[in-house]
N, C-alpha and C. Protein backbone atom coordinates (compact mmCIF):
# COMPACT_ATOMS: atom_id res chain seq x y z
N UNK A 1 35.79 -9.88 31.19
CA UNK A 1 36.29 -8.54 30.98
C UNK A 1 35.99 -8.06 29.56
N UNK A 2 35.85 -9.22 28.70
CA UNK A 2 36.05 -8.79 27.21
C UNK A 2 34.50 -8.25 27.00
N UNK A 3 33.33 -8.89 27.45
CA UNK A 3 32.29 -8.55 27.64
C UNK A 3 31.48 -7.46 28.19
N UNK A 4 32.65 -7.04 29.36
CA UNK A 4 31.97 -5.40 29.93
C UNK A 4 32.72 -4.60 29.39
N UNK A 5 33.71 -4.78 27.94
CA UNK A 5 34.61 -3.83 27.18
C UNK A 5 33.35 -3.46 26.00
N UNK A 6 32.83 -4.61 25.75
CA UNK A 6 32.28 -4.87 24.62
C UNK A 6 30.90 -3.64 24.55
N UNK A 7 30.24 -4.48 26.19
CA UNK A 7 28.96 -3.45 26.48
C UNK A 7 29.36 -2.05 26.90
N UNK A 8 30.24 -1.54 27.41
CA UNK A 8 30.76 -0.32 27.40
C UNK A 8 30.62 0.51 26.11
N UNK A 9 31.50 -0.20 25.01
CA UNK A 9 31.64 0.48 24.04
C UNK A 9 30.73 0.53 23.18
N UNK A 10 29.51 -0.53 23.33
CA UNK A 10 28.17 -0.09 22.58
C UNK A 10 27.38 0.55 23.19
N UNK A 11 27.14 1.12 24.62
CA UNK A 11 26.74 1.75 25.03
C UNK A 11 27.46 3.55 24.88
N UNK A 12 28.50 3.56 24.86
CA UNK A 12 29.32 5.18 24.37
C UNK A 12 28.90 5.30 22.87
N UNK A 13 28.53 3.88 22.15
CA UNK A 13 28.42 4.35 20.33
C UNK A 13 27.01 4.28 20.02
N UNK A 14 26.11 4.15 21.16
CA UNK A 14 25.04 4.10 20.33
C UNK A 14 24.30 5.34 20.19
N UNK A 15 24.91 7.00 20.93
CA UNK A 15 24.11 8.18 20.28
C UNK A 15 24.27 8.32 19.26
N UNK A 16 25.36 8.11 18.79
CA UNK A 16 26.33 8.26 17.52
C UNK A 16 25.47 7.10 16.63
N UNK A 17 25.18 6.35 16.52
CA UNK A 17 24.79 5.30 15.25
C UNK A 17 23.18 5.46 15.33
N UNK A 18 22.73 6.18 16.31
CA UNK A 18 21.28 6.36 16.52
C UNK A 18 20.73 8.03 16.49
N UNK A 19 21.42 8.86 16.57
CA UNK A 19 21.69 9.71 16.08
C UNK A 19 20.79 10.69 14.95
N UNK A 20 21.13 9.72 13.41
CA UNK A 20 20.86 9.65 12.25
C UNK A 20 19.56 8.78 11.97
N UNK A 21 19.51 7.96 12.87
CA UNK A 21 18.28 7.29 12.32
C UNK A 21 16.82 7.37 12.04
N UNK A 22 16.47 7.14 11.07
CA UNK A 22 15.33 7.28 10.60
C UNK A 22 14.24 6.26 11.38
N UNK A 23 12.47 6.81 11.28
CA UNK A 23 11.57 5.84 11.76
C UNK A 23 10.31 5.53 10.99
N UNK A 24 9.88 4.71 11.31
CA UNK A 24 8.82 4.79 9.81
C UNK A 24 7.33 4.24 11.16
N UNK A 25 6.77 5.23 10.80
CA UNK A 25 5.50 5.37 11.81
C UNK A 25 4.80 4.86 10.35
N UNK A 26 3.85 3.66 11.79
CA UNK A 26 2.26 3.58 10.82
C UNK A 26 1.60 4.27 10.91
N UNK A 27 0.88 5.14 9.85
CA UNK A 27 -0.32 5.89 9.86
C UNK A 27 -1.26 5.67 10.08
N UNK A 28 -2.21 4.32 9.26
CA UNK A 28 -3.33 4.05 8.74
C UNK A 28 -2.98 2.78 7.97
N UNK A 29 -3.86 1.38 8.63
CA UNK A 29 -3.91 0.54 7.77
C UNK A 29 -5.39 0.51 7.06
N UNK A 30 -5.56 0.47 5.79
CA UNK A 30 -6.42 0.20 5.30
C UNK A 30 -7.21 -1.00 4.57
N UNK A 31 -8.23 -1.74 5.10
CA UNK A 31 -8.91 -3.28 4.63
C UNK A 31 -8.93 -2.79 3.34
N UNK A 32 -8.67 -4.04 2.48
CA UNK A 32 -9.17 -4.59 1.44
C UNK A 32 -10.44 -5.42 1.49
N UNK A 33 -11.01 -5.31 0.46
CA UNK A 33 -11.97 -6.56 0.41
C UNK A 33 -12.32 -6.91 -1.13
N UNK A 34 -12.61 -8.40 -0.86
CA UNK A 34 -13.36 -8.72 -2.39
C UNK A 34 -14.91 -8.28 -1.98
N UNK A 35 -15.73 -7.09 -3.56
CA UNK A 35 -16.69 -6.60 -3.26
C UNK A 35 -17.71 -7.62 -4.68
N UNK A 36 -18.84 -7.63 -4.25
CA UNK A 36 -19.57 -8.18 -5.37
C UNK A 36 -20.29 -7.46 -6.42
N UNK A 37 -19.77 -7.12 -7.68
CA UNK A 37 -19.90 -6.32 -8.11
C UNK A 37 -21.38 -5.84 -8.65
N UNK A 38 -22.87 -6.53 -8.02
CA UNK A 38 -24.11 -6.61 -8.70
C UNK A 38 -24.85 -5.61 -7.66
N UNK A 39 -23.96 -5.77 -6.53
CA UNK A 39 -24.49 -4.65 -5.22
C UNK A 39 -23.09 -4.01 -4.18
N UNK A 40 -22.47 -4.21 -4.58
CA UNK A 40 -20.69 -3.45 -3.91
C UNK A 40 -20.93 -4.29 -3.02
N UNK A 41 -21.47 -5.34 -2.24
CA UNK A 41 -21.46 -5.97 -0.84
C UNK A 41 -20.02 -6.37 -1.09
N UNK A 42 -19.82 -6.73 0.28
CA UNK A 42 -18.52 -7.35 0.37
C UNK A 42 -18.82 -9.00 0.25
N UNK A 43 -17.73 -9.62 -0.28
CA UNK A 43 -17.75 -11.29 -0.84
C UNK A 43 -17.66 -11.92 0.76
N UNK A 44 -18.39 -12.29 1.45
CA UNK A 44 -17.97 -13.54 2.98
C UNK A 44 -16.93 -14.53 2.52
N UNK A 45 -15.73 -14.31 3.24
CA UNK A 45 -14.99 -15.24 2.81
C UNK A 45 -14.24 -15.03 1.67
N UNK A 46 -13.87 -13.86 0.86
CA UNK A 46 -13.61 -13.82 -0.17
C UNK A 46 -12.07 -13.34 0.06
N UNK A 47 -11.81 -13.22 -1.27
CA UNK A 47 -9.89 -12.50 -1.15
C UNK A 47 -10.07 -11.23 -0.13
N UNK A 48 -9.06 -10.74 0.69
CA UNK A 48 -8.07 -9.64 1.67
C UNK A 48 -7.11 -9.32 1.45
N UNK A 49 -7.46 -8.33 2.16
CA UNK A 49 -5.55 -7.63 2.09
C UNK A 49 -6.02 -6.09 3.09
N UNK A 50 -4.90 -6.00 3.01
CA UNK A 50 -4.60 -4.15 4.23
C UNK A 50 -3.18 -3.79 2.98
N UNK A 51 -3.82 -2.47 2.94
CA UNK A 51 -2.37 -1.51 2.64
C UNK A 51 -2.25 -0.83 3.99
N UNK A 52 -0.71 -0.86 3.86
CA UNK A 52 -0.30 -0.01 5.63
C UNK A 52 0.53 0.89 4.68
N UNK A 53 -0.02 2.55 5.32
CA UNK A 53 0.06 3.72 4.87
C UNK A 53 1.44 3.84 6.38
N UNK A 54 2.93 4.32 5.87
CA UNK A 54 3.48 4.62 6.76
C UNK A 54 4.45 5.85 6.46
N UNK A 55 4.86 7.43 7.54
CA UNK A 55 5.59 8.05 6.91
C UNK A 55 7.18 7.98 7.59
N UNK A 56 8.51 8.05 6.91
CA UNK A 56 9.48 7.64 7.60
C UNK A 56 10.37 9.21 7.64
N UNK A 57 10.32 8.94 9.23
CA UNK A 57 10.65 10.43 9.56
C UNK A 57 12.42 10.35 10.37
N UNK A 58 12.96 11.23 9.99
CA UNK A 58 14.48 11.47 10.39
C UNK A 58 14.68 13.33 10.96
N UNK A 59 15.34 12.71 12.17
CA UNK A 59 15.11 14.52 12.75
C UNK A 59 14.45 15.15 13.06
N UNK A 60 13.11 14.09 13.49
CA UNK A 60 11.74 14.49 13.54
C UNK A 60 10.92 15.46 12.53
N UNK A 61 11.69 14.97 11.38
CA UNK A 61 10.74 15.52 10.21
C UNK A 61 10.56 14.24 9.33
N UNK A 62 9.24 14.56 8.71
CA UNK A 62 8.89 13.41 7.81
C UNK A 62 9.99 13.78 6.51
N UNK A 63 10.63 12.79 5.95
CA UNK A 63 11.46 12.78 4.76
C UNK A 63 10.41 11.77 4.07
N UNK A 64 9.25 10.81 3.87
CA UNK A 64 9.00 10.12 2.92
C UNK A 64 7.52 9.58 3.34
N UNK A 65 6.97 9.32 2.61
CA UNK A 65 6.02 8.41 2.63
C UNK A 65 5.56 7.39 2.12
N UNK A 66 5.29 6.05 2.52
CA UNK A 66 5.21 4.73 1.71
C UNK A 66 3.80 3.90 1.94
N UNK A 67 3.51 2.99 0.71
CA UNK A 67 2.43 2.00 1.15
C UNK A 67 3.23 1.03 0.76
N UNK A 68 2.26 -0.24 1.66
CA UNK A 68 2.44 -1.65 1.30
C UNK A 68 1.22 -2.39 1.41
N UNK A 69 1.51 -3.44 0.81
CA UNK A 69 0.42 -4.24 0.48
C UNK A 69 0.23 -5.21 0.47
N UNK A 70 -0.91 -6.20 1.48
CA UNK A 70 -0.37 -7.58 1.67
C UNK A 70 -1.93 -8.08 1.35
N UNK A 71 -2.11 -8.84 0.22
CA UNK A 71 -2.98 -9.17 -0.28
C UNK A 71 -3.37 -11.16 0.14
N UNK A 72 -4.19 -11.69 0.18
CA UNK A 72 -4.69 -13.22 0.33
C UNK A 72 -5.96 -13.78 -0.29
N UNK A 73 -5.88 -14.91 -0.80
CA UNK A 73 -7.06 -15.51 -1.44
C UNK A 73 -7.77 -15.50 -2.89
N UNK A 74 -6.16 -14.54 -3.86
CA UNK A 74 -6.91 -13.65 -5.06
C UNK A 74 -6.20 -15.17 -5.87
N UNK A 75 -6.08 -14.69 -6.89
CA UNK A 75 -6.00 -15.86 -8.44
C UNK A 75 -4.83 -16.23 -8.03
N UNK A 76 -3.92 -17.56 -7.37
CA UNK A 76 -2.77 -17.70 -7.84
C UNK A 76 -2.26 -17.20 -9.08
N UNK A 77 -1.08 -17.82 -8.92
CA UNK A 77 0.51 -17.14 -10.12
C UNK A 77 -0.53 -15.82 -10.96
N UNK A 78 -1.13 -14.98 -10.45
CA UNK A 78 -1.45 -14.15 -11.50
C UNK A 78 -0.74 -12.55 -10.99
N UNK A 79 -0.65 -11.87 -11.61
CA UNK A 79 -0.02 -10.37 -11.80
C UNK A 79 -1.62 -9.26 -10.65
N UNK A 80 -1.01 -8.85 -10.14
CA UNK A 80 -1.76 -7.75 -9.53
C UNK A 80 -1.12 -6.57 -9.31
N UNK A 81 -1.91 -5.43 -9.11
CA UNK A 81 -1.53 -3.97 -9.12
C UNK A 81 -1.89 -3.10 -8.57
N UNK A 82 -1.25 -2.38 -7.23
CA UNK A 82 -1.77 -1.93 -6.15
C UNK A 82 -2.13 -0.03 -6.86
N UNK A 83 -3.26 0.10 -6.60
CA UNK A 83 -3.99 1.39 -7.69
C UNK A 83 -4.02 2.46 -6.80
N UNK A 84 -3.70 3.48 -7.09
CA UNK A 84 -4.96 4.86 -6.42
C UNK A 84 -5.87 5.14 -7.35
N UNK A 85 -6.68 5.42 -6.66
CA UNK A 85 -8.00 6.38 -7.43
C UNK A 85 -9.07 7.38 -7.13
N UNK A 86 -8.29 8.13 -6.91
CA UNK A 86 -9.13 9.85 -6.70
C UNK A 86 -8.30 10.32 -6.28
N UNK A 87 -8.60 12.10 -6.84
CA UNK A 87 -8.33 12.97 -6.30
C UNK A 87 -8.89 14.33 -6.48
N UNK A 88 -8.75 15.00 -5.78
CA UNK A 88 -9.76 16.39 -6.61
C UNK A 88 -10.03 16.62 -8.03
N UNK A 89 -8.98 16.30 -8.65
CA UNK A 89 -9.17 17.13 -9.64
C UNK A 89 -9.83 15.54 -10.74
N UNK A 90 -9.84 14.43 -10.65
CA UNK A 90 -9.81 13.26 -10.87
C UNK A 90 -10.67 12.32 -10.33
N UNK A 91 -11.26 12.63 -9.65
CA UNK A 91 -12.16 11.51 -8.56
C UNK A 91 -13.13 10.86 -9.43
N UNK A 92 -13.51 9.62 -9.44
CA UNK A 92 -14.15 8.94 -10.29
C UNK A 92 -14.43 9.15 -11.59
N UNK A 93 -13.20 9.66 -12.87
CA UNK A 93 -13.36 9.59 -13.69
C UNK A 93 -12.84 8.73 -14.48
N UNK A 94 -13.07 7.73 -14.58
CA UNK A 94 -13.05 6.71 -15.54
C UNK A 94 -12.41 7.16 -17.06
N UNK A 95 -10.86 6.60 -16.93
CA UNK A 95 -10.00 5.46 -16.44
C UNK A 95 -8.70 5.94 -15.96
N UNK A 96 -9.02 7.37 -14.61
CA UNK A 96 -7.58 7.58 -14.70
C UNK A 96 -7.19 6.52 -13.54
N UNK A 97 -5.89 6.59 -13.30
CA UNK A 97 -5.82 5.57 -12.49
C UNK A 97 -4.15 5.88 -12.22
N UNK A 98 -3.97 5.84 -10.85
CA UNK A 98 -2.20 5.91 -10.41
C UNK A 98 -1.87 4.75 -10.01
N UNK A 99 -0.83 4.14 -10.64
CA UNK A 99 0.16 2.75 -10.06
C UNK A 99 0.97 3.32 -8.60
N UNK A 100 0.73 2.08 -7.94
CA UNK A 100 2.24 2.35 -6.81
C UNK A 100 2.28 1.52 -6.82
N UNK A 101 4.17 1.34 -6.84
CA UNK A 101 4.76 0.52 -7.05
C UNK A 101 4.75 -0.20 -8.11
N UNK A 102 5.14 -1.74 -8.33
CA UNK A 102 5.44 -2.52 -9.16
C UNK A 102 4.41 -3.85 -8.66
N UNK A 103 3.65 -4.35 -10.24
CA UNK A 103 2.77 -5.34 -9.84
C UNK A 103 3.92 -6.36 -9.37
N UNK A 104 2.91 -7.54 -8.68
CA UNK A 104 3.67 -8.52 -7.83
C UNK A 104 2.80 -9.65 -8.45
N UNK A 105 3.77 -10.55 -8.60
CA UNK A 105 2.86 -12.10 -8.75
C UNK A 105 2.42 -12.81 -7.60
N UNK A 106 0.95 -13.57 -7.56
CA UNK A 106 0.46 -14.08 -6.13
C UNK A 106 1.22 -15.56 -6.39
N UNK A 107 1.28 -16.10 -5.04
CA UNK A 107 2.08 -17.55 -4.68
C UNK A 107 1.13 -18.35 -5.45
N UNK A 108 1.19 -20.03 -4.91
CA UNK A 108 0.36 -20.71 -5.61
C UNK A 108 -1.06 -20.45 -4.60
N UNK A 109 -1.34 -19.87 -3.38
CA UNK A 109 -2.16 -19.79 -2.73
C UNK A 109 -2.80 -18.54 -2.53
N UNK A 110 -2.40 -17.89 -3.96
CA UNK A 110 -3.12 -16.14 -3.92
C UNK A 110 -2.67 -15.49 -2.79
N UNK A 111 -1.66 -15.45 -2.35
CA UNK A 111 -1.20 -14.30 -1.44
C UNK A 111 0.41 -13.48 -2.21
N UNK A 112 0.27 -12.45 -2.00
CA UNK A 112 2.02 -11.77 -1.86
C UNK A 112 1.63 -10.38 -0.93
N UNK A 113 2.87 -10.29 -0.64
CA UNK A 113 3.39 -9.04 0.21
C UNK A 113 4.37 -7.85 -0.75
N UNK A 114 3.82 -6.89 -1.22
CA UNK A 114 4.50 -5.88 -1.65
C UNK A 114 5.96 -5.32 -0.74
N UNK A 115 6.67 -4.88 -1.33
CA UNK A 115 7.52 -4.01 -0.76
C UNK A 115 7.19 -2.81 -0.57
N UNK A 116 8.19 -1.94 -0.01
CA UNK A 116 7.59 -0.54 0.92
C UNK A 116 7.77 0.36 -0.22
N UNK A 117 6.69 1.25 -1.03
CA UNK A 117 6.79 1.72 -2.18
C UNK A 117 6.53 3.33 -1.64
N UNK A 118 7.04 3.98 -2.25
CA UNK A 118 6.74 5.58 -2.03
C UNK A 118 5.75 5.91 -2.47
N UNK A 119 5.11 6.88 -2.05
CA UNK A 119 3.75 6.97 -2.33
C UNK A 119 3.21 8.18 -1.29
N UNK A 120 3.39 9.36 -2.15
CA UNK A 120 2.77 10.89 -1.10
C UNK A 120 1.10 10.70 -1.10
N UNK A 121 0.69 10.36 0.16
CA UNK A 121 -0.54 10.39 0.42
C UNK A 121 -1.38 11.19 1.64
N UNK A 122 -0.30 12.14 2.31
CA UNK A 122 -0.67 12.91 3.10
C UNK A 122 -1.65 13.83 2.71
N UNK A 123 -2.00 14.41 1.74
CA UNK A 123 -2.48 15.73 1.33
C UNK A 123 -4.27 14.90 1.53
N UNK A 124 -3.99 13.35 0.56
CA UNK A 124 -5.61 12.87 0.47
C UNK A 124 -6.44 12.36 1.72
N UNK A 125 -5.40 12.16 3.24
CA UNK A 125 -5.96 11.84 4.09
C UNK A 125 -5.69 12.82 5.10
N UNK A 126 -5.99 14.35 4.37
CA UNK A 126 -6.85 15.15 4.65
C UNK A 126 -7.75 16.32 4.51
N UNK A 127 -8.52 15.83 3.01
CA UNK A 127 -8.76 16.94 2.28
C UNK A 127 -10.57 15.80 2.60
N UNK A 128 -11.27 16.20 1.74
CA UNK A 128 -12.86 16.08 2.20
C UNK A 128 -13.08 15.05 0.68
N UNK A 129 -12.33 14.76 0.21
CA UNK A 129 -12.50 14.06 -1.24
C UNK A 129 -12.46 12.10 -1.02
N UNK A 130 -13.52 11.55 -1.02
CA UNK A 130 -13.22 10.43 -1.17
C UNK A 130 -12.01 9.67 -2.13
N UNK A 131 -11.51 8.77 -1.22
CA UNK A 131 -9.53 8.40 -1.96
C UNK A 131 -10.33 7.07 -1.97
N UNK A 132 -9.58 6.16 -2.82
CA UNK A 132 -9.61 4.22 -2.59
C UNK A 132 -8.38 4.30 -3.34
N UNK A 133 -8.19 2.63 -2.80
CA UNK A 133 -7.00 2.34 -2.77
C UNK A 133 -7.39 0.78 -3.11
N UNK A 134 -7.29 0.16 -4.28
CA UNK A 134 -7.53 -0.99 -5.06
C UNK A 134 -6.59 -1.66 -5.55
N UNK A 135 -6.83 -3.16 -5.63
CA UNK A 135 -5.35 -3.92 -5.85
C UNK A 135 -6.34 -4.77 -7.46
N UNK A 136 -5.81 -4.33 -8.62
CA UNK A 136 -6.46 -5.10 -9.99
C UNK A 136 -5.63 -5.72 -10.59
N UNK A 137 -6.09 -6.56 -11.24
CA UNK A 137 -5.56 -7.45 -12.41
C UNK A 137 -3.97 -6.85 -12.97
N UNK A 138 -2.95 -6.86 -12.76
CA UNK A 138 -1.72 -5.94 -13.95
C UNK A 138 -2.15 -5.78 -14.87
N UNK A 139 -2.89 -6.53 -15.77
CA UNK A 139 -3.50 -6.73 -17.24
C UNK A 139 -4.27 -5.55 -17.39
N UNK A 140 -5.09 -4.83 -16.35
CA UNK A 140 -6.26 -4.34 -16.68
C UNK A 140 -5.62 -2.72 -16.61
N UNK A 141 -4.77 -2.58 -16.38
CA UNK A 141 -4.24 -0.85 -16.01
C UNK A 141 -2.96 -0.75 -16.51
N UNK A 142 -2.56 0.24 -17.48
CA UNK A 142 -1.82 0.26 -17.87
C UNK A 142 -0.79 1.39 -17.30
N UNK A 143 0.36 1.55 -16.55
CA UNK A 143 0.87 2.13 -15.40
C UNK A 143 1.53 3.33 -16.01
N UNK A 144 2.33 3.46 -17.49
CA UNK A 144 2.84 3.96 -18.19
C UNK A 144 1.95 5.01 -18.38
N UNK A 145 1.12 5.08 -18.68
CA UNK A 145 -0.37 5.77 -19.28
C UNK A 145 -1.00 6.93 -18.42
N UNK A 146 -1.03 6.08 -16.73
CA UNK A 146 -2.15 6.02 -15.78
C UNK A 146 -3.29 6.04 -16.21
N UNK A 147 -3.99 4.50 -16.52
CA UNK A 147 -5.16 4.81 -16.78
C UNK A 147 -5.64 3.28 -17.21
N UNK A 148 -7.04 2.79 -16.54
CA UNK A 148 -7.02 1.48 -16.35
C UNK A 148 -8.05 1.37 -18.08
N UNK A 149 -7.41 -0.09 -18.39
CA UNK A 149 -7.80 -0.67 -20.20
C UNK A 149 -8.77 -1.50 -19.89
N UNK A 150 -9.31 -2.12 -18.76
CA UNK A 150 -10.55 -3.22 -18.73
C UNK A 150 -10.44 -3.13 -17.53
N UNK A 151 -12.00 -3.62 -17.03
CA UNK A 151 -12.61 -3.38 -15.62
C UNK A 151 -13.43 -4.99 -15.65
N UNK A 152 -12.88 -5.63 -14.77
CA UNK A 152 -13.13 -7.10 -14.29
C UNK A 152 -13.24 -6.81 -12.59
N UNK A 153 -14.51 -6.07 -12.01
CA UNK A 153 -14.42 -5.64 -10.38
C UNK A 153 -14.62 -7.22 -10.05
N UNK A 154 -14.52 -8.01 -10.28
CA UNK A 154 -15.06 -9.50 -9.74
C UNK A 154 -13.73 -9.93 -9.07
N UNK A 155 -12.95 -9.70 -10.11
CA UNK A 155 -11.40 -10.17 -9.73
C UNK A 155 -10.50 -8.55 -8.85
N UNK A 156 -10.71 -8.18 -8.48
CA UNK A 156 -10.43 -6.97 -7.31
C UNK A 156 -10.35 -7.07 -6.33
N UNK A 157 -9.35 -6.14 -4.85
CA UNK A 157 -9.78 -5.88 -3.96
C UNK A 157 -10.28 -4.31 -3.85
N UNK A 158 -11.09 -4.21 -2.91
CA UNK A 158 -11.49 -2.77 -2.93
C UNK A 158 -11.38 -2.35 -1.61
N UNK A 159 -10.72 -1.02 -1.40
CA UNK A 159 -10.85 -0.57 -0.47
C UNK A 159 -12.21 -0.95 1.04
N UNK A 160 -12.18 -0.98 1.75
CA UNK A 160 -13.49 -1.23 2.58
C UNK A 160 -14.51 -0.39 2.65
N UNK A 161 -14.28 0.58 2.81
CA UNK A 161 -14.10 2.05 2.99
C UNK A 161 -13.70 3.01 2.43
N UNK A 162 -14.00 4.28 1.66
CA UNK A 162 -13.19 4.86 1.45
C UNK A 162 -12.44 5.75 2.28
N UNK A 163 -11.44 6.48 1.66
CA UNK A 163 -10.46 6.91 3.13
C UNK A 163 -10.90 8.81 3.18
């Protein structure tokens, strides 16, 4: 009896606690790759990762948008930093550069997983402007600034593609 009281009453409460809730749709995952920096090829076998572009919508309106970032195979215990780079007004000019989020240290086996960072990227995936989306050294970009202090593409992931 205590059991069809139980399912009763989570079944009467769940418009109510569901209601309000928010959803976070994937958009777009995007490859990483290690590229070789003497011809952009991509490295066989080299460091990965995907940023997953997702927007989290309540009321069927988007309230937010986030990336994450799950990187493998780069420098153990070292600092990395998930980048944007381009935009209209900005597109390949050397050294602006946007942080998202907070660098992360890799395990002893070059991997970490970012947390879900905010990050408005609707406007660039859909305007005609090549976007990338690069994970560098912490050392090499200074986040305060926006704007990267040394370029080591060896130690990088790079977008696959641009978006």
């Amino acid at each position: 009896m205590k059991k069809i009281i139980s399912l009763l009453a989570c079944l009467l409460l769940m418009p109510i606690v569901f209601a309000g809730t928010s959803y976070s749709n994937v958009l777009v995952n995007v490859p990483l790759v290690e590229k070789n920096p003497s011809d952009w090829s991509e490295v066989t076998d080299g460091a990965y990762g995907v940023v997953t572009l997702t927007e989290v919508t309540a009321h069927g309106k988007t309230v937010q948008q986030r990336a994450r970032v799950s990187v493998w195979n780069l420098e153990p215990k070292t600092e990395y930093q998930l980048i944007y780079y381009g935009d209209e007004e900005n597109n390949d000019v050397w050294p602006y550069a946007t942080c998202i989020g907070k660098a992360r240290k890799t395990s002893t086996q070059g991997y970490f997983k970012s947390g879900s960072y905010k990050f408005d990227f609707m406007d660039f995936l859909v305007d005609a402007t090549p976007q990338k989306l690069w994970v560098v050294l912490a050392s090499d970009v200074d986040c305060e600034a926006g704007m990267m202090t040394a370029w080591n593409p060896a130690e990088y992931l790079f977008e696959h593609n641009t978006i």
